[in-house]
Protein backbone atom coordinates (compact mmCIF):
# COMPACT_ATOMS: atom_id res chain seq x y z
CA UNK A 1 29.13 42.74 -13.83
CA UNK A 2 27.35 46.17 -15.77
CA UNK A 3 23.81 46.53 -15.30
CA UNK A 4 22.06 46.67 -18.82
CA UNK A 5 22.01 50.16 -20.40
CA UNK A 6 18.31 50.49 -20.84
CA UNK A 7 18.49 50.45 -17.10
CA UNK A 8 20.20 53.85 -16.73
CA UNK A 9 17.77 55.61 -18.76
CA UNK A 10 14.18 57.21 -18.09
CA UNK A 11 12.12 55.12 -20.42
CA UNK A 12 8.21 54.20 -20.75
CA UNK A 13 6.61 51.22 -22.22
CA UNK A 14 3.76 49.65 -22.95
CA UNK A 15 2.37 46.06 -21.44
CA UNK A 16 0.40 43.88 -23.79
CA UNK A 17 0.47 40.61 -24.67
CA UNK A 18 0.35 39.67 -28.43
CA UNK A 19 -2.52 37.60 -28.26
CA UNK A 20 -4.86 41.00 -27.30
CA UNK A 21 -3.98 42.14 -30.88
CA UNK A 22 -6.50 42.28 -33.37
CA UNK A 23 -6.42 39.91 -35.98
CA UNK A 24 -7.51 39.01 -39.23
CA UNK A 25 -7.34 36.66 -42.91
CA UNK A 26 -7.22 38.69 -46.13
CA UNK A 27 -11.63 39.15 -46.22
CA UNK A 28 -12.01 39.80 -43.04
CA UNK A 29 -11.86 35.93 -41.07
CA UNK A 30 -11.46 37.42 -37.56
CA UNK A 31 -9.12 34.65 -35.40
CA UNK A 32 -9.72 33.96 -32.09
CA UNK A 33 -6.12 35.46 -30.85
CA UNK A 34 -3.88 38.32 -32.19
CA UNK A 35 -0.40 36.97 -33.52
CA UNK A 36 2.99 38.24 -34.74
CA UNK A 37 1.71 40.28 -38.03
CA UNK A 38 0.86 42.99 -39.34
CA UNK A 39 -1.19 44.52 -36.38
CA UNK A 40 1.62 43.62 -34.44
CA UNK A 41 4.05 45.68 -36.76
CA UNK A 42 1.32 48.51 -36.39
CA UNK A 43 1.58 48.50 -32.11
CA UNK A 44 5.32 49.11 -32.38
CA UNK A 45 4.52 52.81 -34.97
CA UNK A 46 1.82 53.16 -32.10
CA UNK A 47 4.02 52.86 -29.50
CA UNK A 48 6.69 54.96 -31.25
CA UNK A 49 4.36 57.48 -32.22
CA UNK A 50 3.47 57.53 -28.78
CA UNK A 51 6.99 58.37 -27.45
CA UNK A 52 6.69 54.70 -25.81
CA UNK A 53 9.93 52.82 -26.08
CA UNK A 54 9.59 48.97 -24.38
CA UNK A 55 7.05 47.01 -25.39
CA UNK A 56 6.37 44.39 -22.61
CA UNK A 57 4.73 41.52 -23.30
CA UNK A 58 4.30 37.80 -21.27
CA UNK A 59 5.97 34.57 -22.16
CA UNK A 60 5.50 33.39 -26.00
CA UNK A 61 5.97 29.75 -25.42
CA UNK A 62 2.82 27.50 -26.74
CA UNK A 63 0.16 27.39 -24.06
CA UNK A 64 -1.84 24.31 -22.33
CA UNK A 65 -5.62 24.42 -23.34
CA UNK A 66 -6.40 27.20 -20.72
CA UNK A 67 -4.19 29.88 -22.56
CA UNK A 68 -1.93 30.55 -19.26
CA UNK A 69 1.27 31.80 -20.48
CA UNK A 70 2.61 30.69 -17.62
CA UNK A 71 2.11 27.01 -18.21
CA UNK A 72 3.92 25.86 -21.55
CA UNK A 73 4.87 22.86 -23.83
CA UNK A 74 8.37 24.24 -23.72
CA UNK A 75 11.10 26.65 -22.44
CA UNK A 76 12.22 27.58 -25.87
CA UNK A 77 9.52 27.43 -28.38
CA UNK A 78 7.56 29.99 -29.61
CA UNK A 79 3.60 29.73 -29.47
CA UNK A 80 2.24 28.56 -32.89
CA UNK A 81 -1.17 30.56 -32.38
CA UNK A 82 0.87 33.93 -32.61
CA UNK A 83 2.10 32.63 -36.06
CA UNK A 84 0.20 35.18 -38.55
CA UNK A 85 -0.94 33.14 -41.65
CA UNK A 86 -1.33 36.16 -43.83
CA UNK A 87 2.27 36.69 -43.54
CA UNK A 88 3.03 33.36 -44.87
CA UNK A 89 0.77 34.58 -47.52
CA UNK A 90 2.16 37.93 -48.60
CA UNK A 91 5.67 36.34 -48.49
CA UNK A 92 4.54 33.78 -50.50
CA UNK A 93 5.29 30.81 -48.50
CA UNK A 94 1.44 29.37 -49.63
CA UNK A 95 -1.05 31.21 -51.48
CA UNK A 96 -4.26 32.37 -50.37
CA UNK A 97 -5.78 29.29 -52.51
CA UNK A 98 -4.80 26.79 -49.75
CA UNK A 99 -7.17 27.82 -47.01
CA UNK A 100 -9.79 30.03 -48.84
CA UNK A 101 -12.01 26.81 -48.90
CA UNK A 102 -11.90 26.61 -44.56
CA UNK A 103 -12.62 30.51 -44.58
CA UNK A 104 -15.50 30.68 -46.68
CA UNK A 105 -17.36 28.84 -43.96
CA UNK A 106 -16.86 30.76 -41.19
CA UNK A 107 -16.22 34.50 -40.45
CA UNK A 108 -14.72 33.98 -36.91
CA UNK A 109 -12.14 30.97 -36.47
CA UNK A 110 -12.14 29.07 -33.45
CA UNK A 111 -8.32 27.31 -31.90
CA UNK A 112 -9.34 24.16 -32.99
CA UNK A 113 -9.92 25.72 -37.06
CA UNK A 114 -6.83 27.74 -36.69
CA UNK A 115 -4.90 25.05 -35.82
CA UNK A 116 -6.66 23.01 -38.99
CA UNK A 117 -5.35 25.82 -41.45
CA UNK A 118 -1.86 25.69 -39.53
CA UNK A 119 -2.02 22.06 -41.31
CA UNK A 120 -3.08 22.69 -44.38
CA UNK A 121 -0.40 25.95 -44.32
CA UNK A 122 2.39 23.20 -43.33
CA UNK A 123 1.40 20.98 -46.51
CA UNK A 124 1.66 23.73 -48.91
CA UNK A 125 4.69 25.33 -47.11
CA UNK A 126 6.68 21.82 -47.96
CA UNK A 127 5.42 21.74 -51.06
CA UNK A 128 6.97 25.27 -52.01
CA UNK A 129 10.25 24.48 -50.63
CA UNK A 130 10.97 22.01 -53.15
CA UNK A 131 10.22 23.90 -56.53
CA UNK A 132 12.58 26.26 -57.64
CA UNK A 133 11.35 29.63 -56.07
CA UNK A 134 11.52 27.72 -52.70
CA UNK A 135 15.40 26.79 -52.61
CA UNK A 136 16.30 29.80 -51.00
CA UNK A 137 13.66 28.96 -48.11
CA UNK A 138 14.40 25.40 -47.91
CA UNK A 139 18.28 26.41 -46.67
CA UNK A 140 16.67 29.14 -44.64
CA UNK A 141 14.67 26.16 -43.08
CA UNK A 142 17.02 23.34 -42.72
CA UNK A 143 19.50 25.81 -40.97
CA UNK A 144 16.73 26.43 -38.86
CA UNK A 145 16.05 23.22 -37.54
CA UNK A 146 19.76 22.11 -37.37
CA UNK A 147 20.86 25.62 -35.12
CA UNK A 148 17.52 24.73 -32.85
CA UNK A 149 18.00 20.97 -32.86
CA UNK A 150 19.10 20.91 -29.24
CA UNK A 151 15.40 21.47 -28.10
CA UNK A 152 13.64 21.41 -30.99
CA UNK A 153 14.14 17.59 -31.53
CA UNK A 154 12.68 16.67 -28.14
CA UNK A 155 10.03 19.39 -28.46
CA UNK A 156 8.76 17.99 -31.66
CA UNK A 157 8.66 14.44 -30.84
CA UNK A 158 7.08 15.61 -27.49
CA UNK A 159 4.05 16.84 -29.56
CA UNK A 160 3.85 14.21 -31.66
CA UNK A 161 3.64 11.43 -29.18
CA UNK A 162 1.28 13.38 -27.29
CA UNK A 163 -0.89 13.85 -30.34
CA UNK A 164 -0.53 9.80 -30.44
CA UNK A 165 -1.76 9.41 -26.95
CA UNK A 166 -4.87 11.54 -27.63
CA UNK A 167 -3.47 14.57 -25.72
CA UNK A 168 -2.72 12.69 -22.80
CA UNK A 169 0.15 13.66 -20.63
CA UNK A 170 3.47 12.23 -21.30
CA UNK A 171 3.32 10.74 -17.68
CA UNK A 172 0.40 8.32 -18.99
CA UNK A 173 2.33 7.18 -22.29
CA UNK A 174 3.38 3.84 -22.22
CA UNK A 175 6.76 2.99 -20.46
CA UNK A 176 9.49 2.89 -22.91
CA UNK A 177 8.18 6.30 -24.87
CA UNK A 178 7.42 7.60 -21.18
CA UNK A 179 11.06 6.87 -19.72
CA UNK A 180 12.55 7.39 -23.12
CA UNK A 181 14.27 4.24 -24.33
CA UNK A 182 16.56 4.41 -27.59
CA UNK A 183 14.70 1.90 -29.61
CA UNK A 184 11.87 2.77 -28.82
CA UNK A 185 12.49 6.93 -29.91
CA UNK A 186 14.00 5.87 -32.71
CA UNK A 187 10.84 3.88 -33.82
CA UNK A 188 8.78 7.17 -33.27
CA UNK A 189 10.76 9.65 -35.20
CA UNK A 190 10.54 7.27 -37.95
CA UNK A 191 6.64 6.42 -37.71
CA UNK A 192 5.71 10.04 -36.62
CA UNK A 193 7.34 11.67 -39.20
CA UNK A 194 4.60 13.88 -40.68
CA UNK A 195 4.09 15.62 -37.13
CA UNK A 196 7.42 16.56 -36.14
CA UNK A 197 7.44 17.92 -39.51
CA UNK A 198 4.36 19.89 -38.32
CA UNK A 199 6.50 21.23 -35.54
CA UNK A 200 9.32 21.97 -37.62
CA UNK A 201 7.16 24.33 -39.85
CA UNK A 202 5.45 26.37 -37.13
CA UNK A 203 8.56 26.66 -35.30
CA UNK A 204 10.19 28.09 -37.85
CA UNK A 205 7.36 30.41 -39.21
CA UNK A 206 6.96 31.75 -35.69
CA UNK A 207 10.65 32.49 -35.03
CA UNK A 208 11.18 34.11 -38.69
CA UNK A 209 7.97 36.20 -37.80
CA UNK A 210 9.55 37.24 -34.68
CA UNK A 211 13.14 38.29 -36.39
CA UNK A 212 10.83 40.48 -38.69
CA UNK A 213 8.82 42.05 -35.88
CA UNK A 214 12.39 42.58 -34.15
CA UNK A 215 13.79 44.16 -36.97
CA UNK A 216 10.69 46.57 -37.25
CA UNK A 217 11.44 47.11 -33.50
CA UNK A 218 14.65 48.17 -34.02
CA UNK A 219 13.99 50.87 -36.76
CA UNK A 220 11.78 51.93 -34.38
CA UNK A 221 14.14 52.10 -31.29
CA UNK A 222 11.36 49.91 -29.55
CA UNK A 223 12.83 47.46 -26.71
CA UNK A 224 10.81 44.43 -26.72
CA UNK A 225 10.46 43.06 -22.77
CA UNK A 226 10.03 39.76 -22.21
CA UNK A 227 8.91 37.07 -19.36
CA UNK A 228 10.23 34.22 -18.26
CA UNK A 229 8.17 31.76 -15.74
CA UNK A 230 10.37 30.50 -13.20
CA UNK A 231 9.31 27.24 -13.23
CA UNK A 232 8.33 24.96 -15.98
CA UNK A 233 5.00 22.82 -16.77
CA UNK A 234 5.45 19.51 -15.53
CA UNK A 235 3.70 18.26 -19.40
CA UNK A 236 6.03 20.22 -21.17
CA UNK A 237 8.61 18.48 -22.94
CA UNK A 238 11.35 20.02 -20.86
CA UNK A 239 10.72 17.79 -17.83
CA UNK A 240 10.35 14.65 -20.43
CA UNK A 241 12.92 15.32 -22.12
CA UNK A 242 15.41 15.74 -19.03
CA UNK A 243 13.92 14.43 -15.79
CA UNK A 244 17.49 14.74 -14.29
CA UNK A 245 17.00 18.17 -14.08
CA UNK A 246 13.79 17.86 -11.86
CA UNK A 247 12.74 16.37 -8.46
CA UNK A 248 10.88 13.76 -10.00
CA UNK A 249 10.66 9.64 -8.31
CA UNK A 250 11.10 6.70 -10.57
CA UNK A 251 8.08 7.10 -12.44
CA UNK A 252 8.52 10.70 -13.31
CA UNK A 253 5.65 11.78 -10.73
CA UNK A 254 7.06 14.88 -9.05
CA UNK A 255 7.97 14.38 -5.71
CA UNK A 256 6.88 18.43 -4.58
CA UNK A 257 5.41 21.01 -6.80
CA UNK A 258 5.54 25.00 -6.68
CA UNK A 259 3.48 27.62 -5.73
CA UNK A 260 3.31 30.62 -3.45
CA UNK A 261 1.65 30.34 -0.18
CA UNK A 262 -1.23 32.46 1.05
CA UNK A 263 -1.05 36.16 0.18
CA UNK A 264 -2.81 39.12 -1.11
CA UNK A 265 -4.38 37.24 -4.36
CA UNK A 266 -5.16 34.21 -2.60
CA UNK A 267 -6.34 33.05 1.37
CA UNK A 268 -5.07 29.57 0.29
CA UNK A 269 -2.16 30.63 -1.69
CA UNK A 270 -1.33 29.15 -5.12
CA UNK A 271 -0.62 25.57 -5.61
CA UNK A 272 0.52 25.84 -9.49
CA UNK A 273 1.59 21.77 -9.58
CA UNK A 274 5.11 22.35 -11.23
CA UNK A 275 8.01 20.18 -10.36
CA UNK A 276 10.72 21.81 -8.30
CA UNK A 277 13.84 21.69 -9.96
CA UNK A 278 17.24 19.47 -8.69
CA UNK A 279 18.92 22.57 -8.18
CA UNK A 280 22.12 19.81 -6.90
CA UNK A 281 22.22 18.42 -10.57
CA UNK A 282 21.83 21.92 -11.94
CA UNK A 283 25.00 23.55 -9.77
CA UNK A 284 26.93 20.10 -10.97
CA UNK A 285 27.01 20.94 -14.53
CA UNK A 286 27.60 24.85 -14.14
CA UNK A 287 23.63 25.43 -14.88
CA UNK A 288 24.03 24.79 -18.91
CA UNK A 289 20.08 23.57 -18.67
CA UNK A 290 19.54 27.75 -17.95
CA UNK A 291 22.03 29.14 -19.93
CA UNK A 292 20.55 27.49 -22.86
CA UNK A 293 16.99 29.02 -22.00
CA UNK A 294 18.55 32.45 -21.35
CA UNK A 295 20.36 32.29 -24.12
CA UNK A 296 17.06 31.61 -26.28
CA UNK A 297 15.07 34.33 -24.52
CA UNK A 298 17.89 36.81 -25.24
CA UNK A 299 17.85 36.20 -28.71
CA UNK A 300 13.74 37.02 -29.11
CA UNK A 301 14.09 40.27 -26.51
CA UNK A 302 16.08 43.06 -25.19
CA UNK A 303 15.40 42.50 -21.41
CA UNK A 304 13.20 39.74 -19.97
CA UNK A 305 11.49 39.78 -16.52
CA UNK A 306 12.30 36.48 -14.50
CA UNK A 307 8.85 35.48 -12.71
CA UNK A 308 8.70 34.69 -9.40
CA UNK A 309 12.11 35.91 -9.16
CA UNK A 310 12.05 35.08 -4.86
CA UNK A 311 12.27 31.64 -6.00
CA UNK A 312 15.97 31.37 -6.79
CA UNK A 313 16.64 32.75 -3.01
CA UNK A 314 13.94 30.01 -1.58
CA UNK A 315 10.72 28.48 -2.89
CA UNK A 316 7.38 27.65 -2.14
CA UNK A 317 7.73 23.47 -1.96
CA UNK A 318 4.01 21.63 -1.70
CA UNK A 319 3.89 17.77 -1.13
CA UNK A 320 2.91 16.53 -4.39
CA UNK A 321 -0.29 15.38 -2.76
CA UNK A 322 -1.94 18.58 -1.47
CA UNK A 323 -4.55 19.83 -2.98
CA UNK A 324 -3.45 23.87 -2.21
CA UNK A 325 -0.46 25.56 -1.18
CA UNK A 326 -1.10 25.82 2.64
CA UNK A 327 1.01 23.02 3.75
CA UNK A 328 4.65 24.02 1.87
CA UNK A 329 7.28 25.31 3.25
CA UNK A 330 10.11 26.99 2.00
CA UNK A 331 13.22 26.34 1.07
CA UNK A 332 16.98 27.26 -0.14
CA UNK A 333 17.65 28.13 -3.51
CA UNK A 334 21.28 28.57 -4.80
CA UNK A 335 20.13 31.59 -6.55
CA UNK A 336 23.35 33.49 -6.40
CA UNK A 337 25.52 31.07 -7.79
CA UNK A 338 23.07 30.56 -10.86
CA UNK A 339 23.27 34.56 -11.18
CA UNK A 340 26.99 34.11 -11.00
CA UNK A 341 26.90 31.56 -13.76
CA UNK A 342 24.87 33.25 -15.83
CA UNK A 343 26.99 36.66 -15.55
CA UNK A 344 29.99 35.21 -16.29
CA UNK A 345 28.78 33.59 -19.41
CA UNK A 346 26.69 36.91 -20.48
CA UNK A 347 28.73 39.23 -18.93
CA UNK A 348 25.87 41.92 -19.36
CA UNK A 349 22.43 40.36 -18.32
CA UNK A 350 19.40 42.70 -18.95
CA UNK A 351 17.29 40.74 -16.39
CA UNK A 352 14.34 42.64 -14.44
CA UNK A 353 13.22 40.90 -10.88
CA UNK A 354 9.77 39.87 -10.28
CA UNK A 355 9.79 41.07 -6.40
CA UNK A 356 6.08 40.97 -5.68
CA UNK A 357 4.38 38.83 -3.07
CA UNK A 358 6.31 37.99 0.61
CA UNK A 359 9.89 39.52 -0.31
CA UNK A 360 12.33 39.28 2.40
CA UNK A 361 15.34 40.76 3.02
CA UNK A 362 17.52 37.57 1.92
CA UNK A 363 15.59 38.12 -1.61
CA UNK A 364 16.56 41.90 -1.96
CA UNK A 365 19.71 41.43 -1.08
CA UNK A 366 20.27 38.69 -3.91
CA UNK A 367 18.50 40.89 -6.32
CA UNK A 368 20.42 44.03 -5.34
CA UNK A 369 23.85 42.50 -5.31
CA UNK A 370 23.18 41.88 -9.06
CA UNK A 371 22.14 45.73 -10.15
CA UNK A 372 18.81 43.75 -10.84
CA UNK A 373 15.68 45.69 -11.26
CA UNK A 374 12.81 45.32 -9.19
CA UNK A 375 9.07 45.83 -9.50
CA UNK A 376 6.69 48.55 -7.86
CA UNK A 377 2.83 48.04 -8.65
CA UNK A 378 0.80 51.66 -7.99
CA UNK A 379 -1.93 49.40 -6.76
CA UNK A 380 -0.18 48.02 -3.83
CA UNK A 381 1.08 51.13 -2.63
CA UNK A 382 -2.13 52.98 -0.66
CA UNK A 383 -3.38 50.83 1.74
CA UNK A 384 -2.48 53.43 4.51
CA UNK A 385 0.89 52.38 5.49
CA UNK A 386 3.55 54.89 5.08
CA UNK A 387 6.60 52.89 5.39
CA UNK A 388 4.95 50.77 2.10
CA UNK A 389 7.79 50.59 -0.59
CA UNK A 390 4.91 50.76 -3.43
CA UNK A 391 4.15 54.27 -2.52
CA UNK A 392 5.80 57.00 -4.41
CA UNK A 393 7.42 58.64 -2.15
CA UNK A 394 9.93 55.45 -1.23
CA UNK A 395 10.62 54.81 -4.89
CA UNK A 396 14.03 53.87 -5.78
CA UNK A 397 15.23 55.35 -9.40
CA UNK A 398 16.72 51.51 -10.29
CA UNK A 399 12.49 50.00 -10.22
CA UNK A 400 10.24 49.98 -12.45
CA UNK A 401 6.76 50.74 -11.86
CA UNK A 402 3.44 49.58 -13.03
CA UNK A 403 0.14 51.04 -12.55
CA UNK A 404 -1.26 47.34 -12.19
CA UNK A 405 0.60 44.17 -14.20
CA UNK A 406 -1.29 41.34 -15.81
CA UNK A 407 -2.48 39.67 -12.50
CA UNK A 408 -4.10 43.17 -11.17
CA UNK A 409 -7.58 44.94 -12.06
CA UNK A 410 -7.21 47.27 -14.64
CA UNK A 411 -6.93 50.55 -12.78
CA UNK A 412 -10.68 51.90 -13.69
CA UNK A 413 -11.67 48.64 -12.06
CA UNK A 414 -9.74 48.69 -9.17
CA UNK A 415 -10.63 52.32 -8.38
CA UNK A 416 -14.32 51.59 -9.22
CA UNK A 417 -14.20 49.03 -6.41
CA UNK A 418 -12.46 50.94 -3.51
CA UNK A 419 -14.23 52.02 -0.56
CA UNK A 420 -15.54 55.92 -0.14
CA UNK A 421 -12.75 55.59 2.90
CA UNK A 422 -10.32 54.32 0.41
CA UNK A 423 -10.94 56.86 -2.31
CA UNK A 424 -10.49 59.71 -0.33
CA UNK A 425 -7.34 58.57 1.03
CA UNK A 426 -6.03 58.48 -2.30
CA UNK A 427 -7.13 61.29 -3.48
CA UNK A 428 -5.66 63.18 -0.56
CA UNK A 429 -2.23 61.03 -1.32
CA UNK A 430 -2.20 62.39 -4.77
CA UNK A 431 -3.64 65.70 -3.83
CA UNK A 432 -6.22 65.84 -5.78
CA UNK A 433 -10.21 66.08 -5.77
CA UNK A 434 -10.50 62.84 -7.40
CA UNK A 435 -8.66 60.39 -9.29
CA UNK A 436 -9.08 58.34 -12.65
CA UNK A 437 -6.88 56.30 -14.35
CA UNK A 438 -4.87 58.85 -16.17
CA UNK A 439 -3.79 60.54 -12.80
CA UNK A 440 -2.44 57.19 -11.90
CA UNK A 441 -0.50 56.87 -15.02
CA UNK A 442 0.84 60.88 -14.41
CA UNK A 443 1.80 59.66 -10.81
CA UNK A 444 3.93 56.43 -12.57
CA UNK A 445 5.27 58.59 -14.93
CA UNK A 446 6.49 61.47 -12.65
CA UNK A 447 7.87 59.31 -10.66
CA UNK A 448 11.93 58.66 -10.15
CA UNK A 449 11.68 55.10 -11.40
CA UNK A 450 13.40 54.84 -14.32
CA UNK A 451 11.05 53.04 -16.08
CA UNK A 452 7.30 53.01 -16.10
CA UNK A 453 4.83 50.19 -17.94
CA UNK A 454 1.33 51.03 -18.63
CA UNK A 455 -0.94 48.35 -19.32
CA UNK A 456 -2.66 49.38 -22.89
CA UNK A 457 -5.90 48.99 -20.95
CA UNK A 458 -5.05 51.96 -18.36
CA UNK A 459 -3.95 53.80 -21.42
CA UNK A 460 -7.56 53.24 -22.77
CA UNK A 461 -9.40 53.85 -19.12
CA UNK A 462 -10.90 50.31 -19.25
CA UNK A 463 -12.96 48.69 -16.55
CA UNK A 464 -12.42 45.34 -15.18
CA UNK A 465 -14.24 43.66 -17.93
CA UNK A 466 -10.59 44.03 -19.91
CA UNK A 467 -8.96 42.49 -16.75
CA UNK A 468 -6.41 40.27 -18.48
CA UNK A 469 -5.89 37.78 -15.12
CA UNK A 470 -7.22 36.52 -12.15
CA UNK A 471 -4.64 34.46 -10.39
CA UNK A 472 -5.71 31.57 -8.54
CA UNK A 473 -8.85 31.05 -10.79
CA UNK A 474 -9.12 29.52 -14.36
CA UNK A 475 -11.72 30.82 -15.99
CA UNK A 476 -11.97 33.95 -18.50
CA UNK A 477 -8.68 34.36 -18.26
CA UNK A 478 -6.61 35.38 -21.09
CA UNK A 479 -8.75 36.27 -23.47
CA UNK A 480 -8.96 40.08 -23.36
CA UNK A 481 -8.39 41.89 -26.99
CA UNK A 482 -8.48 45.61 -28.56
CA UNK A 483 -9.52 46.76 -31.77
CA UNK A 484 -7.74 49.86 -32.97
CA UNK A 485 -11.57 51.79 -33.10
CA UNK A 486 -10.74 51.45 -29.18
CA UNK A 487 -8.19 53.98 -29.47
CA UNK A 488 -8.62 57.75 -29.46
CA UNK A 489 -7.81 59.51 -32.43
CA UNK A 490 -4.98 61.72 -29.98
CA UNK A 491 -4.38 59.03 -27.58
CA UNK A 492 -0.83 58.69 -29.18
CA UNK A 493 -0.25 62.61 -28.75
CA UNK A 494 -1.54 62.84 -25.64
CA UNK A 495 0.83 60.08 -24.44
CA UNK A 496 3.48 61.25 -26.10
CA UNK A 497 3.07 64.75 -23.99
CA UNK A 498 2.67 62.94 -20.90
CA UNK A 499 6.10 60.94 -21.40
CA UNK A 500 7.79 63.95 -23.13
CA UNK A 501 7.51 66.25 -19.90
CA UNK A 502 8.41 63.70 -17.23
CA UNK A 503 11.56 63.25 -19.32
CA UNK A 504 10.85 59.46 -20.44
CA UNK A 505 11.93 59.75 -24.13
CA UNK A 506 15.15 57.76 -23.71
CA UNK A 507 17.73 60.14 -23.00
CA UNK A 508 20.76 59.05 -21.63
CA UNK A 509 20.79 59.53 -17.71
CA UNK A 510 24.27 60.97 -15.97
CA UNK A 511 27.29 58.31 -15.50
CA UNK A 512 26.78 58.90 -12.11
CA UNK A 513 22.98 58.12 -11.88
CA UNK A 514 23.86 54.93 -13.30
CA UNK A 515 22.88 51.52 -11.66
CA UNK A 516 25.37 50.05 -9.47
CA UNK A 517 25.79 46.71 -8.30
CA UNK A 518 25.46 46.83 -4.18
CA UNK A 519 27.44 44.51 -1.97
């Protein structure tokens, strides 16, 4: 296997989701979340100008109502509240017409108006494709949904019937929609026609937004990062759609659920309520249920993080019944004969190892035997133990180290809530007099990691007010957003110095500096 060249370079990158982007309607409509267009093209010339060349962001798939990334409708489709509808405009998919009546009520949109113009967008959209200007987009369209049909079929219907069942879970539809019978599929397709045309649009507008945004990406030699979630939402039309594939009973209740157990985020550990997979099914069939969702993740980005990647060695498993994660237990995952699969069939797999948490030595040595790069979080690494792999000084050049990730403070919060005894430890760490967030960011960036993500809010010196997570909790999560006044007039140059004299403008590193697998 060959590690991913991006790997044996000294690179730095940025970490923002695309929902903190600003966002607006021609007029000035803010929307509640920032999306795939034009301020989205703008981040990547930031991020260029900026010397910055991976742009990290966390899953794209559509969200349950709390806006977790980590809990989706699907594996494979891409979040229809990133789908820009000024794009649609200035490429003249619908015209500005079509939702200027909704906008002229309301200067700030809320999910449930978005979502409204998404409709009224769709109508319009179908109506172009059938005049004469619109052929050209129709074949763009139907090639879409036929290339995509192996989960975009399911995934549409999925939201459809759940639409029809007032949002309820697909566990709580009646029995022959619920365990899938023939007849009675067939029967929804045709009745629910309109809304899995719905799908079809948004779908396809998101995933044409994303090629452009690629494309812009690669003109500017920006690598976009992605994330995938280890485990899937037990709503999601993934589990309906193939229950085989999950240790589910009868019914399709899940007979254990995921989640980590007690650690440094949580005294009662995480109990995050999705189905374990039936790894024994998976193995059976060669893993085809992953290689289609790495294939689809490869296609949007040039190197995705796998979440929770101590999962494929063993997992967290909670009786379905337990109301936290305290009573699991862990067990065997055949994580290296998935990685074996998935090698052979990609050959070159630009995969990045989510190693944080309880990491033993059974999950390193999976990770390592596969050239696969870890994670090192700044913030972990001074509580006073000097053997602590997060400090600087036991960095290993194949990592790649944060100053915090989504889940942490923002580093001007973090340090704002250390102890006197704390602050001076780190200070005398660092050697310094005292330290802000920029001296955290020079200690990432000078390290020997080969690659180094800042959270935009470090870059910015943010407090934890712009904190973008708190795991185990569910409220105000998610939500944090910039607007470009946020940003110093030099904040670009000044990056841009910072990354130009620790060497992280791309070059390529010495053939024998490379990443190796280890055996």
């Amino acid at each position: 296997m060959k590690p991913a060249d991006i790997f044996n370079r000294r690179t730095a990158g940025c970490l923002l989701h695309p929902t903190s982007l600003p966002a607006t309607l021609q007029g000035g409509c803010r929307l509640p979340c920032g999306n795939l267009g034009h301020h989205a093209h703008h981040f990547i010339h930031f991020l260029r100008d900026s010397g910055l060349s991976v742009w990290q962001m966390l899953p794209t798939g559509p969200t349950h109502d709390d806006r977790s990334p980590y809990q989706s409708w699907s594996a494979h489709a891409g979040n229809p509240e990133l789908v820009c509808l000024q794009t649609l405009i200035d490429w003249g998919w619908i015209s500005q017409a079509v939702l200027q009546p909704q906008l002229a009520e309301s200067r700030a949109l809320t999910f449930e108006q978005l979502a409204e113009l998404r409709v009224l967008a769709c109508e319009a959209f179908y109506a172009f494709i059938k005049t004469q200007d619109g052929e050209a987009l129709e074949q763009n369209f139907k090639r879409f949904v036929a290339e995509q049909h192996h989960w975009l079929d399911d995934f549409s219907l999925f939201l459809a019937l759940r639409k029809a069942h007032g949002g309820a879970s697909w566990l709580q539809w009646r029995e022959p929609l619920r365990l899938r019978d023939a007849k009675a599929l067939a029967e929804a397709k045709a009745h629910y026609q309109r809304d899995i045309e719905q799908a079809h649009f948004e779908q396809f507008a998101f995933y044409s937004q994303w090629q452009a945004l690629k494309q812009t990406a690669v003109e500017k030699k920006v690598q976009l990062f992605g994330d995938i979630p280890i485990f899937v939402a037990l709503d999601s039309a993934d589990v309906w759609a193939h229950p085989e594939q999950f240790k589910l009973d009868d019914n399709g209740q899940p007979l254990t659920v995921a989640g980590v157990p007690p650690d440094y985020f949580s005294e009662t550990g995480q109990h995050w309520g999705n189905p374990h997979y039936n790894w024994s099914v998976m193995q059976a069939d060669n893993f085809s249920w992953w290689r289609e969702r790495i294939a689809g993740q490869l296609a949007q980005f040039d190197l995705i993080r796998i979440d929770h990647f101590r999962g494929l060695e063993a997992y967290w498993e909670i009786p379905a019944s337990a109301q936290d994660a305290r009573g699991g237990k862990w067990v065997e995952a055949p994580g290296k004969a998935l990685l074996e699969s998935l090698f052979d069939h990609f050959h070159t797999l630009p995969i990045v190892a989510e190693n944080l948490g309880l990491i033993t030595d059974k999950v390193e040595s999976l990770r390592k035997a596969f050239a696969l790069p870890g994670m090192l979080v700044l913030q972990f690494g001074f509580d006073g133990n000097a053997e602590n792999i997060n400090a600087p000084h036991h960095f290993e050049p194949v990592n790649i180290v944060y100053t915090g990730t989504h889940d942490n403070d923002t580093t001007k919060g973090w340090l704002e809530n250390l102890s006197a005894a704390e602050c001076d430890a780190l200070a005398d760490y660092l050697g310094t007099t005292k330290v802000t967030s920029w001296g955290l960011i020079k200690t990432a960036l000078s390290s020997v990691a080969r690659m180094a993500i800042i959270p935009l809010q470090d870059f910015l010196q943010l407090d934890n007010r712009a904190r973008m997570n708190t795991p185990g909790t569910t409220d105000n999560n998610w939500h944090w957003r910039f607007d470009w006044s946020d940003l110093p007039e030099d904040l670009a140059a000044r990056i841009h110095h910072e990354v130009s004299i620790y060497d992280r403008l791309g070059r390529d590193l010495p053939f024998s500096d490379a990443v190796t697998p280890e055996d």
